[in-house]
PDB file of N, CA and C in Angstrom:
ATOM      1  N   UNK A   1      -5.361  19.448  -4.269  1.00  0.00           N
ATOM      2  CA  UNK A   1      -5.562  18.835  -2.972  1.00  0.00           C
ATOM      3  C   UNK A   1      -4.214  18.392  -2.426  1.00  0.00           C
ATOM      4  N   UNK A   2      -4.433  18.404  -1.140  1.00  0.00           N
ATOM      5  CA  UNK A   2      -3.208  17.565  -0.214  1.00  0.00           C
ATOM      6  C   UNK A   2      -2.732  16.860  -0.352  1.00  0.00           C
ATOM      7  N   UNK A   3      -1.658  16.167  -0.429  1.00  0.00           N
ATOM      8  CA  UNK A   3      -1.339  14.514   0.103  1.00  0.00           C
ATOM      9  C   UNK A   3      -0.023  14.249   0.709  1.00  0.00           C
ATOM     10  N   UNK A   4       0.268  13.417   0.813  1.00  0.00           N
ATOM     11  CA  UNK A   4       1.302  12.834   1.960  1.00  0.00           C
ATOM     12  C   UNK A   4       2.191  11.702   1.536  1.00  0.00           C
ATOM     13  N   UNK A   5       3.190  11.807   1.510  1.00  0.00           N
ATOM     14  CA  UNK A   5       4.001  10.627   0.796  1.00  0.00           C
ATOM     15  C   UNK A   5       5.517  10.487   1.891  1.00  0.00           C
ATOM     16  N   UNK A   6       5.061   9.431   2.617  1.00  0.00           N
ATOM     17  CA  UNK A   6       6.010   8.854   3.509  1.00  0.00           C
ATOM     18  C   UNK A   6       7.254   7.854   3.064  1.00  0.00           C
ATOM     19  N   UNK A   7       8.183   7.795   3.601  1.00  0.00           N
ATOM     20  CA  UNK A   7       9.186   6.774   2.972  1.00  0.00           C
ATOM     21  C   UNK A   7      10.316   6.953   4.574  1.00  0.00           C
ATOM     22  N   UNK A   8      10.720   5.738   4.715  1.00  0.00           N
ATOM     23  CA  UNK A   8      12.462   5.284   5.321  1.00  0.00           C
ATOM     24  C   UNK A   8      13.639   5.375   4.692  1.00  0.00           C
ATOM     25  N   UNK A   9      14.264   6.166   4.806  1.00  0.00           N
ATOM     26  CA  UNK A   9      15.972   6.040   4.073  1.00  0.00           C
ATOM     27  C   UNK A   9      16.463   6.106   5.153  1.00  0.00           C
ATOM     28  N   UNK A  10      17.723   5.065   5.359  1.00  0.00           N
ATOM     29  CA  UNK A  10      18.572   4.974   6.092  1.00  0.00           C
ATOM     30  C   UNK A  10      18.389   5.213   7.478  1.00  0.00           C
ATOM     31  N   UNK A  11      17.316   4.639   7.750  1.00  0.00           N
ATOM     32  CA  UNK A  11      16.622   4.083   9.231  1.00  0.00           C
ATOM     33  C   UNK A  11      16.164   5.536   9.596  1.00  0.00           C
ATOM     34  N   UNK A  12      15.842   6.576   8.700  1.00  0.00           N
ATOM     35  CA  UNK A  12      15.395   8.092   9.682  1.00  0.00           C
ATOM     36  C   UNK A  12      14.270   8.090   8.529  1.00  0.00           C
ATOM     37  N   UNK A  13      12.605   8.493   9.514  1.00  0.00           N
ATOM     38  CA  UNK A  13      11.339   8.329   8.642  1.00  0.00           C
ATOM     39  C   UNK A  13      11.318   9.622   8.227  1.00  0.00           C
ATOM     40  N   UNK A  14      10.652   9.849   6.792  1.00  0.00           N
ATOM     41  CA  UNK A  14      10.912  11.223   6.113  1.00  0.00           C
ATOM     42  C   UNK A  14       9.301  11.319   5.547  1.00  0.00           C
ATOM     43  N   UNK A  15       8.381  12.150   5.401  1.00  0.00           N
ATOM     44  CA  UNK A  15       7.301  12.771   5.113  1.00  0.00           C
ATOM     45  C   UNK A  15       7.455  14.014   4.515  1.00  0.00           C
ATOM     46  N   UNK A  16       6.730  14.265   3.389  1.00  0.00           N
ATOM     47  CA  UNK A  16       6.777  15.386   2.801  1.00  0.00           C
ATOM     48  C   UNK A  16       5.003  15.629   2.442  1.00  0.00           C
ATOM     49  N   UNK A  17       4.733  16.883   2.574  1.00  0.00           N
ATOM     50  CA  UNK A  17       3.389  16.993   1.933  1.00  0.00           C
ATOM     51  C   UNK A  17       3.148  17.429   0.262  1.00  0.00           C
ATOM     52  N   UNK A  18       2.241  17.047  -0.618  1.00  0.00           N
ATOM     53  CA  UNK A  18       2.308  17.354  -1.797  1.00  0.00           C
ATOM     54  C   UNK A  18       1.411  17.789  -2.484  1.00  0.00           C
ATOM     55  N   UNK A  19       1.042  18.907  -3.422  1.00  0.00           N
ATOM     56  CA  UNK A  19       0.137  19.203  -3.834  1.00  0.00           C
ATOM     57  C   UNK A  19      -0.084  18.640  -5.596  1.00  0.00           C
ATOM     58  N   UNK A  20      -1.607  18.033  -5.540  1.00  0.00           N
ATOM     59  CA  UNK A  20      -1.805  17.531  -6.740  1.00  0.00           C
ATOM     60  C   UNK A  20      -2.919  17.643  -6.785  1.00  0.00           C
ATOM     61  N   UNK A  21      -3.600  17.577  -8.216  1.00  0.00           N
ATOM     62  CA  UNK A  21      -4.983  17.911  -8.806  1.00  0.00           C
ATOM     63  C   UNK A  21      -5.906  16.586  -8.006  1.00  0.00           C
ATOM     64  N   UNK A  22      -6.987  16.712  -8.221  1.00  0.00           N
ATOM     65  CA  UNK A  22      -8.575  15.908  -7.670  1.00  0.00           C
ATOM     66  C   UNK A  22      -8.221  15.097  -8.984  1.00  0.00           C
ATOM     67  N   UNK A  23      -8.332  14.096  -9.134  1.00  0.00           N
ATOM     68  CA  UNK A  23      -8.276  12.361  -9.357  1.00  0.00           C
ATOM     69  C   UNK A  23      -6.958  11.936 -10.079  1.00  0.00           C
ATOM     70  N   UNK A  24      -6.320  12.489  -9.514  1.00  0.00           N
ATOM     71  CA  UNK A  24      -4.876  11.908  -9.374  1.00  0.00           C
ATOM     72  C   UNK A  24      -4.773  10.555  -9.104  1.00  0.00           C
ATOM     73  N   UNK A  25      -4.429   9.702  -9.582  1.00  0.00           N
ATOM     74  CA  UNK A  25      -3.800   8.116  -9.106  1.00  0.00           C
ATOM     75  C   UNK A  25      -2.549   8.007  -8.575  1.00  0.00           C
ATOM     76  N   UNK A  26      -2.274   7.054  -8.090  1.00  0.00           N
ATOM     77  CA  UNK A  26      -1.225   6.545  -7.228  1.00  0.00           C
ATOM     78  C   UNK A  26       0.103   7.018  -8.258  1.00  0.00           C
ATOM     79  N   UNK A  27       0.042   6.392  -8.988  1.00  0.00           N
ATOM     80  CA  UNK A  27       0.363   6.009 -10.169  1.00  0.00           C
ATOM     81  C   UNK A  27       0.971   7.562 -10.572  1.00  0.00           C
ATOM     82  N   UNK A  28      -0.134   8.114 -10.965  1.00  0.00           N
ATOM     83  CA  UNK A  28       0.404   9.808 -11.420  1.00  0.00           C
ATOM     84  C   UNK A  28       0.832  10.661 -10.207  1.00  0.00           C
ATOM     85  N   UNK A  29       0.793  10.327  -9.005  1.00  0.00           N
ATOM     86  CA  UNK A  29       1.171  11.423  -8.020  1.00  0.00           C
ATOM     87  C   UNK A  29       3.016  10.577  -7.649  1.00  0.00           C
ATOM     88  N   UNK A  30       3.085   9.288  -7.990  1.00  0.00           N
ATOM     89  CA  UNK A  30       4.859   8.952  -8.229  1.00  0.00           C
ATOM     90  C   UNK A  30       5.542   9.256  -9.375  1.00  0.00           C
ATOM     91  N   UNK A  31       4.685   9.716 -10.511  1.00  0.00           N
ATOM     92  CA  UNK A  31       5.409  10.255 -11.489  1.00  0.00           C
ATOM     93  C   UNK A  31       5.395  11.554 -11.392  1.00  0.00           C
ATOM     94  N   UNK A  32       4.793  12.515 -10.549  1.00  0.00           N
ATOM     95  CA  UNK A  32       5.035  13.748 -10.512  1.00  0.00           C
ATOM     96  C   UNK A  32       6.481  13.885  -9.242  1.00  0.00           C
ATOM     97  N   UNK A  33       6.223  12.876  -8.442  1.00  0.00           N
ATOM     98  CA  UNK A  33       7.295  12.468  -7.263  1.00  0.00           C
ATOM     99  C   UNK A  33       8.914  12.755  -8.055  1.00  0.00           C
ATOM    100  N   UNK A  34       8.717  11.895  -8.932  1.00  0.00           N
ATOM    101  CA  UNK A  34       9.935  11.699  -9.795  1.00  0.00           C
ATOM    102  C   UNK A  34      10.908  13.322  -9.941  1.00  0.00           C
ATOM    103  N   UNK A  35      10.168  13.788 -10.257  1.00  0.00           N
ATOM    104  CA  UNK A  35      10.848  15.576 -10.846  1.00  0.00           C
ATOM    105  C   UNK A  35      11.093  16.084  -9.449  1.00  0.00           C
ATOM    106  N   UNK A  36      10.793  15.878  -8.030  1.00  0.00           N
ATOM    107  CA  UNK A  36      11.294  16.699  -6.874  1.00  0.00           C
ATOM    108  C   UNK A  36      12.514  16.102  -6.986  1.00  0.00           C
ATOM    109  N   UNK A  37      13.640  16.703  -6.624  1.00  0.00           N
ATOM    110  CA  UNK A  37      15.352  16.844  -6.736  1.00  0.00           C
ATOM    111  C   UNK A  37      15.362  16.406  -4.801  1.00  0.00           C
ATOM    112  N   UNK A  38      14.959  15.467  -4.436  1.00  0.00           N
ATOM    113  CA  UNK A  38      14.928  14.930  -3.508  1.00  0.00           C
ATOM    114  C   UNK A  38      15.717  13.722  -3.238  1.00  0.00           C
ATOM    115  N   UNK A  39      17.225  13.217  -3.084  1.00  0.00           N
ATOM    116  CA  UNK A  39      17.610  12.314  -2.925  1.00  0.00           C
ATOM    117  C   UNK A  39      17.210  11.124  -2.180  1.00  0.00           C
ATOM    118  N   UNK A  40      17.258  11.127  -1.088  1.00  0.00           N
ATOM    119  CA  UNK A  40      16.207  10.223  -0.010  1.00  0.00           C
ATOM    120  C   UNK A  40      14.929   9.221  -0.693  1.00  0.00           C
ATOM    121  N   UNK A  41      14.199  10.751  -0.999  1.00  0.00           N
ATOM    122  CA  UNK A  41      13.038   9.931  -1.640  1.00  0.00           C
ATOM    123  C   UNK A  41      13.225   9.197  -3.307  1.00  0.00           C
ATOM    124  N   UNK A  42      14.299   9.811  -4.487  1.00  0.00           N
ATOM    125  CA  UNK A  42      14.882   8.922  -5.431  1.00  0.00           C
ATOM    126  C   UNK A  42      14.884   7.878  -4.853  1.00  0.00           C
ATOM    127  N   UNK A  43      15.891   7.482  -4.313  1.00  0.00           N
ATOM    128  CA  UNK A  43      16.564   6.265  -3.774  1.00  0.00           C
ATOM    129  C   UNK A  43      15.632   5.135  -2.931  1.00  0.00           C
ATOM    130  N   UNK A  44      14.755   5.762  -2.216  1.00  0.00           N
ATOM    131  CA  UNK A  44      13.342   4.834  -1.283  1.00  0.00           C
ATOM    132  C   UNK A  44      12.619   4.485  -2.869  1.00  0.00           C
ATOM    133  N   UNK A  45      11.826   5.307  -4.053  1.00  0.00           N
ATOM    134  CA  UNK A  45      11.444   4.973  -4.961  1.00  0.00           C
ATOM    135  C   UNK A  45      12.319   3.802  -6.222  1.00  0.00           C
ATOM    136  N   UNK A  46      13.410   3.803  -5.975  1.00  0.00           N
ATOM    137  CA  UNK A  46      13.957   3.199  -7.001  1.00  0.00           C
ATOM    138  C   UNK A  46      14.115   1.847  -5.991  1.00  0.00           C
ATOM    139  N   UNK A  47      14.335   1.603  -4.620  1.00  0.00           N
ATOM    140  CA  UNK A  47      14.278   0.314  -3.747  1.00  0.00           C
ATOM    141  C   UNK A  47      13.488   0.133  -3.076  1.00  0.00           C
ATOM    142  N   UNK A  48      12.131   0.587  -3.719  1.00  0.00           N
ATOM    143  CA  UNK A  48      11.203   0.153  -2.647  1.00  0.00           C
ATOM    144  C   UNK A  48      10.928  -1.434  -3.148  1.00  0.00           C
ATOM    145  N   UNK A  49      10.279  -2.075  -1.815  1.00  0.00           N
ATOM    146  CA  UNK A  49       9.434  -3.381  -2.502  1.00  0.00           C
ATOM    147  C   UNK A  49       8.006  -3.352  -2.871  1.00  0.00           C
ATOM    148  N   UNK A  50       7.300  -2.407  -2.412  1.00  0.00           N
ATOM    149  CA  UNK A  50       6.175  -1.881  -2.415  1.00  0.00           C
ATOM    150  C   UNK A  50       5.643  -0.654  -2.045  1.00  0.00           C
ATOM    151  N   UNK A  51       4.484  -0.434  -2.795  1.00  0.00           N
ATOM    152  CA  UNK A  51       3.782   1.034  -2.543  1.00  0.00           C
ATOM    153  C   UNK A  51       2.502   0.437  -1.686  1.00  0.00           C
ATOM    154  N   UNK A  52       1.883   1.779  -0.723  1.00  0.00           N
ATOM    155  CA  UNK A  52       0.927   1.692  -0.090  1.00  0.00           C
ATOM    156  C   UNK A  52      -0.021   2.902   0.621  1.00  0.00           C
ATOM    157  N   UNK A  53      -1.626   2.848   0.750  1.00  0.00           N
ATOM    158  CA  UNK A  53      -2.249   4.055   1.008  1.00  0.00           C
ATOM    159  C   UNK A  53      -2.708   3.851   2.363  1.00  0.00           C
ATOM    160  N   UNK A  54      -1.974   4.489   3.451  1.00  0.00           N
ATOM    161  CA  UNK A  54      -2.497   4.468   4.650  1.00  0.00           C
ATOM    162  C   UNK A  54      -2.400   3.289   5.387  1.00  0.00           C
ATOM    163  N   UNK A  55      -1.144   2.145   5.030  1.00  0.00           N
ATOM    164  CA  UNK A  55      -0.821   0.848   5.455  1.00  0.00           C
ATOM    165  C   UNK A  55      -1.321  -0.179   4.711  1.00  0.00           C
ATOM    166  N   UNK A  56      -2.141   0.019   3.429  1.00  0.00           N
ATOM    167  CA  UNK A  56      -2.747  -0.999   2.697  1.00  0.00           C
ATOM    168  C   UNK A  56      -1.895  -1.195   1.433  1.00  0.00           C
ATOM    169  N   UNK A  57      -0.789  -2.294   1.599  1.00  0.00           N
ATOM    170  CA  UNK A  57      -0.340  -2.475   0.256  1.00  0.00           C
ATOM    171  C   UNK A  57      -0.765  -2.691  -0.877  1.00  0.00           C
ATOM    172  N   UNK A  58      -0.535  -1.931  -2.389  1.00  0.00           N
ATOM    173  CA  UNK A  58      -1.472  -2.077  -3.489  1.00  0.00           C
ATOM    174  C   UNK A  58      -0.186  -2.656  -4.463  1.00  0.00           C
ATOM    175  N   UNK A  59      -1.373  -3.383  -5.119  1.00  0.00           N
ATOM    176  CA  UNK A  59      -0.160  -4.113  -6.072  1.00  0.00           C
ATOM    177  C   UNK A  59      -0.030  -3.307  -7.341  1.00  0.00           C
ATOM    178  N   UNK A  60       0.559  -3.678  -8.665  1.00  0.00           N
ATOM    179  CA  UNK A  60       0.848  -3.056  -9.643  1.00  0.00           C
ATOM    180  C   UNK A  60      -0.714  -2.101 -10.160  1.00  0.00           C
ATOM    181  N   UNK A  61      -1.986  -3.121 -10.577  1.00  0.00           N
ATOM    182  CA  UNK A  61      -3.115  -2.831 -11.003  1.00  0.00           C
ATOM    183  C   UNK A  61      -3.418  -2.042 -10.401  1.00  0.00           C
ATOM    184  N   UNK A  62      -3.635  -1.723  -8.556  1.00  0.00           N
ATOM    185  CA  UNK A  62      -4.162  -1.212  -7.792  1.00  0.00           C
ATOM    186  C   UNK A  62      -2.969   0.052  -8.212  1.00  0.00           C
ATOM    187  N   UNK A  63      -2.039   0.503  -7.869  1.00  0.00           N
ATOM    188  CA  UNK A  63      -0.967   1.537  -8.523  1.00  0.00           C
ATOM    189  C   UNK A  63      -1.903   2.236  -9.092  1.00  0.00           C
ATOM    190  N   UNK A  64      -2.192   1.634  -9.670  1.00  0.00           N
ATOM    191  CA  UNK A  64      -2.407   2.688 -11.687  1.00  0.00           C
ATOM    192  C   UNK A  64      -4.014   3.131 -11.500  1.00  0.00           C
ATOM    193  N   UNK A  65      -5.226   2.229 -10.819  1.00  0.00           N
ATOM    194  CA  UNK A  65      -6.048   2.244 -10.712  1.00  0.00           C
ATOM    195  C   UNK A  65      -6.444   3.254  -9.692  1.00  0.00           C
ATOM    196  N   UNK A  66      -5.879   3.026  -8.305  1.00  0.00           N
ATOM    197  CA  UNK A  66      -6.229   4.159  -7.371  1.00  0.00           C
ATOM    198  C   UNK A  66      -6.259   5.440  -7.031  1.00  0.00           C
ATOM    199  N   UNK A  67      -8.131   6.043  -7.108  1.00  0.00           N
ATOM    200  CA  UNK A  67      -7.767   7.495  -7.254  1.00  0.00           C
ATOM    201  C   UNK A  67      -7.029   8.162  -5.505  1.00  0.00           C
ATOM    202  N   UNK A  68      -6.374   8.923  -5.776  1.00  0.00           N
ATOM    203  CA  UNK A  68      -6.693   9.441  -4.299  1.00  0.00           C
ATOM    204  C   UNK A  68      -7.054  10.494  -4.292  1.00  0.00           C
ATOM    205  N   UNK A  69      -7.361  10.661  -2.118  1.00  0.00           N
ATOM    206  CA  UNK A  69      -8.486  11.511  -1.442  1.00  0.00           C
ATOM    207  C   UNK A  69      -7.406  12.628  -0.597  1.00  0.00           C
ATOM    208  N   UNK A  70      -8.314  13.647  -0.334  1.00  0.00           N
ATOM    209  CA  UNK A  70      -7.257  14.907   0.283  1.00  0.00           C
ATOM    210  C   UNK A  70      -7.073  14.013   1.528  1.00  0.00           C
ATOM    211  N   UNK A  71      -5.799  14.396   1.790  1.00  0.00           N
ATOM    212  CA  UNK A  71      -4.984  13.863   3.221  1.00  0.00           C
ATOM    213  C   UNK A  71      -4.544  12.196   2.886  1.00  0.00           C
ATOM    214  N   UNK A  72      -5.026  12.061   1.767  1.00  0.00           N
ATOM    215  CA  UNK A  72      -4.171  10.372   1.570  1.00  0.00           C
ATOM    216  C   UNK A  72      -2.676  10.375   1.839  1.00  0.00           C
ATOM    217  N   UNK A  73      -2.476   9.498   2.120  1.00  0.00           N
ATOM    218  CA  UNK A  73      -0.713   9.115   2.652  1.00  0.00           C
ATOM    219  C   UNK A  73      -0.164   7.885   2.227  1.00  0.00           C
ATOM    220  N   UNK A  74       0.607   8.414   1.008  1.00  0.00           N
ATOM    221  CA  UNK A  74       1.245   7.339  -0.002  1.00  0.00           C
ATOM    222  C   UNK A  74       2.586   6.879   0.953  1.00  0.00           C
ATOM    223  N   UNK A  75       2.904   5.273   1.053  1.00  0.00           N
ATOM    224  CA  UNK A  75       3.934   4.988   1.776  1.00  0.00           C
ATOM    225  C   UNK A  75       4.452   4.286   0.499  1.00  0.00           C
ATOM    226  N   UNK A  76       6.173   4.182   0.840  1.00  0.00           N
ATOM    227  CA  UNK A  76       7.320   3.593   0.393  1.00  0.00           C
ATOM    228  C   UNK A  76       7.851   2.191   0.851  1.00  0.00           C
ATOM    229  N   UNK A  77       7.372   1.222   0.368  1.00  0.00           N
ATOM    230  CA  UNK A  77       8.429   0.755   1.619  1.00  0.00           C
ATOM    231  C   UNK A  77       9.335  -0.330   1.346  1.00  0.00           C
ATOM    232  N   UNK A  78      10.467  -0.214   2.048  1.00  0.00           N
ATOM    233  CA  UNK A  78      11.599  -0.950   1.543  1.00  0.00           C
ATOM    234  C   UNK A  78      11.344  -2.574   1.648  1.00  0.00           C
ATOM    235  N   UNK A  79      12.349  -2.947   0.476  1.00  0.00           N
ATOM    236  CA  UNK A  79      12.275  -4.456   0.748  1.00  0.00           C
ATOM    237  C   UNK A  79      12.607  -4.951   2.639  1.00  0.00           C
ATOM    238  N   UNK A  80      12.426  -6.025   2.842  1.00  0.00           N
ATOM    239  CA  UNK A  80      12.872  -6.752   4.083  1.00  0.00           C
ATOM    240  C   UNK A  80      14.036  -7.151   4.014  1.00  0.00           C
ATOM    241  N   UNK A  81      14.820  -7.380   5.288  1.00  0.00           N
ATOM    242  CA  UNK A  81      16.459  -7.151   5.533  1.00  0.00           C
ATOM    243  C   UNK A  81      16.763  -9.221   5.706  1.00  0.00           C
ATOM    244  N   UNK A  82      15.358  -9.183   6.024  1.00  0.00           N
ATOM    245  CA  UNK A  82      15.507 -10.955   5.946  1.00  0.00           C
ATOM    246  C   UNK A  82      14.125 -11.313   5.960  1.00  0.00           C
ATOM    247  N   UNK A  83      13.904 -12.846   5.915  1.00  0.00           N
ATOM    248  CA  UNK A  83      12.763 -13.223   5.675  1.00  0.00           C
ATOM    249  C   UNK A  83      12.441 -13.513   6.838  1.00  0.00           C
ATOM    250  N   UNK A  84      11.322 -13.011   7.522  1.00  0.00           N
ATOM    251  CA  UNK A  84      10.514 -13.248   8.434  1.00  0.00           C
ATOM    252  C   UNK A  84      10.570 -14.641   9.143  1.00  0.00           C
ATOM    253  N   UNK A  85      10.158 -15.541   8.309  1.00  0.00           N
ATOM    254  CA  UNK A  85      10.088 -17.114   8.869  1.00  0.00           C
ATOM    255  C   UNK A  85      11.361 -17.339   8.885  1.00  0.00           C
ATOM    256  N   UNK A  86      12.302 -17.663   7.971  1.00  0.00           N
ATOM    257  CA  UNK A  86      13.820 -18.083   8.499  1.00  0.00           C
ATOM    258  C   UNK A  86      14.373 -17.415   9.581  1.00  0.00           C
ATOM    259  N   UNK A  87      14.095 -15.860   9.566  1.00  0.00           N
ATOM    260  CA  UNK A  87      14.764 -15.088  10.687  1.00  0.00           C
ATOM    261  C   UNK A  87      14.071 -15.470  11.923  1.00  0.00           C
ATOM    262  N   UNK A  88      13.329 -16.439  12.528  1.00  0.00           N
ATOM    263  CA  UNK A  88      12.658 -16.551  13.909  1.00  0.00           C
ATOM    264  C   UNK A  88      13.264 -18.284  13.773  1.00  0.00           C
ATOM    265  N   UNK A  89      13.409 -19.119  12.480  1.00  0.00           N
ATOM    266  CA  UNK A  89      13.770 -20.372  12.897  1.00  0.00           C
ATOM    267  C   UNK A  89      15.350 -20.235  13.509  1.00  0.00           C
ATOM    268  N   UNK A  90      15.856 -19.279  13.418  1.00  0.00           N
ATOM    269  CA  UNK A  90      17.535 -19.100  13.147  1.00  0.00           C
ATOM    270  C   UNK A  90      17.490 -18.803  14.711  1.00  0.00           C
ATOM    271  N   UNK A  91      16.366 -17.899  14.867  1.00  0.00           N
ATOM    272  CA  UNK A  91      16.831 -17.464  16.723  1.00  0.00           C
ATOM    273  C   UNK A  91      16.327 -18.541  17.787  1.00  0.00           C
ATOM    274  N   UNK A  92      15.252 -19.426  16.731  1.00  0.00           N
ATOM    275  CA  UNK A  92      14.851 -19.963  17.852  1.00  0.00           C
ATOM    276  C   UNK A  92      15.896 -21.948  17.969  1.00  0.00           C
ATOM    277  N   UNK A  93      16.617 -21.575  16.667  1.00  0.00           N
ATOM    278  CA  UNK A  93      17.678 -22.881  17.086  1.00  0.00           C
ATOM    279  C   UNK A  93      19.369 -22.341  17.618  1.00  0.00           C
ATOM    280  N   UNK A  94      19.100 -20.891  17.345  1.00  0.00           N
ATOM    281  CA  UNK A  94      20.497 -20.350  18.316  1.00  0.00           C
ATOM    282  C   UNK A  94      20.163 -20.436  19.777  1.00  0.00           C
ATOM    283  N   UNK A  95      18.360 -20.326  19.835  1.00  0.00           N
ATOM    284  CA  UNK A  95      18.537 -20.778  21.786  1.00  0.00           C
ATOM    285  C   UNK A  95      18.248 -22.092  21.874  1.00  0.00           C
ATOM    286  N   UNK A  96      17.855 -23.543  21.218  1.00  0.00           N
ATOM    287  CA  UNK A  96      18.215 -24.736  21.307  1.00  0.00           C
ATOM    288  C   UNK A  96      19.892 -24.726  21.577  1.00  0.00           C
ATOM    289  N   UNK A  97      20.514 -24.089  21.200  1.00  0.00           N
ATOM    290  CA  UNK A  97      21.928 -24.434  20.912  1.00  0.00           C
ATOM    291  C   UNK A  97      22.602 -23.699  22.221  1.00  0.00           C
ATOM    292  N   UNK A  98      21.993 -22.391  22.539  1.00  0.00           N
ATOM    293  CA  UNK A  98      22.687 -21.993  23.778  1.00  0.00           C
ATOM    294  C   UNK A  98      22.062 -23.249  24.867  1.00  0.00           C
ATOM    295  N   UNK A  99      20.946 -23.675  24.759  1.00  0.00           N
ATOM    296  CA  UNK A  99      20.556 -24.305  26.046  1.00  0.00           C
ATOM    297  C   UNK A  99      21.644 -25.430  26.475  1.00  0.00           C
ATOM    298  N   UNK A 100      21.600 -26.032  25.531  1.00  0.00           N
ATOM    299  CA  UNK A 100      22.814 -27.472  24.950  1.00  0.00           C
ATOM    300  C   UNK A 100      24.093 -27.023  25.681  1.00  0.00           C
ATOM    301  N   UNK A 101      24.326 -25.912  25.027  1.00  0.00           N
ATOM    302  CA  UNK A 101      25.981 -26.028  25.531  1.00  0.00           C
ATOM    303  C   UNK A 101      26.181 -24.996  27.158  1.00  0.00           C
ATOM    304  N   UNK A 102      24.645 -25.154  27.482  1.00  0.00           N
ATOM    305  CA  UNK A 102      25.038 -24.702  29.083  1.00  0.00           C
ATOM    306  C   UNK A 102      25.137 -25.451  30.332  1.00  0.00           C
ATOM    307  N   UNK A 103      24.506 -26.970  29.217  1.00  0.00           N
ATOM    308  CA  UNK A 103      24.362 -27.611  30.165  1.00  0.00           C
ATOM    309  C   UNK A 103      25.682 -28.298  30.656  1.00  0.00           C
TER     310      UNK A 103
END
């Protein structure tokens, strides 16, 4: 059967399609990942922060546990470049601070 394994390297989105047997897991379709001579995707697998099927992040258990379905679409995805909540307190006291010094 089909499947789909998406990943980001270096801000350009990369998709490849893949062929693997009927009850394949998450789990066994990244260890078959491993042997494509694919740099991009090495490098997204060795820094990802998480794996995911169709936008649903699965944690370690879910990994190993989940069978997949033809046309599933395994994502990569990289850690975050900053933390969400600090990165909005930071912009929102750089415009306290522009307001201040316009006045």
């Amino acid at each position: 059967m089909k499947i789909r394994v998406a990943w980001l390297w270096q801000e350009l989105p990369e998709e490849i399609s893949v062929d693997v047997a009927h009850d394949t897991t998450v789990a066994d379709a990244l260890v078959a990942l491993k042997k494509l001579s694919m740099t991009s995707l090495s490098n997204a697998m060795e820094t990802r922060a998480s794996i995911g099927v169709w936008g649903k992040s699965l944690n370690a258990d879910e990994v190993i546990k989940t069978v997949l379905r033809e046309n599933d679409r395994i994502e990569l995805y990289r850690p975050l470049k900053a933390d969400p909540k600090l990165a909005r307190r930071q912009r929102v006291e750089n415009k306290k601070q522009a307001k201040k010094s316009a006045r």
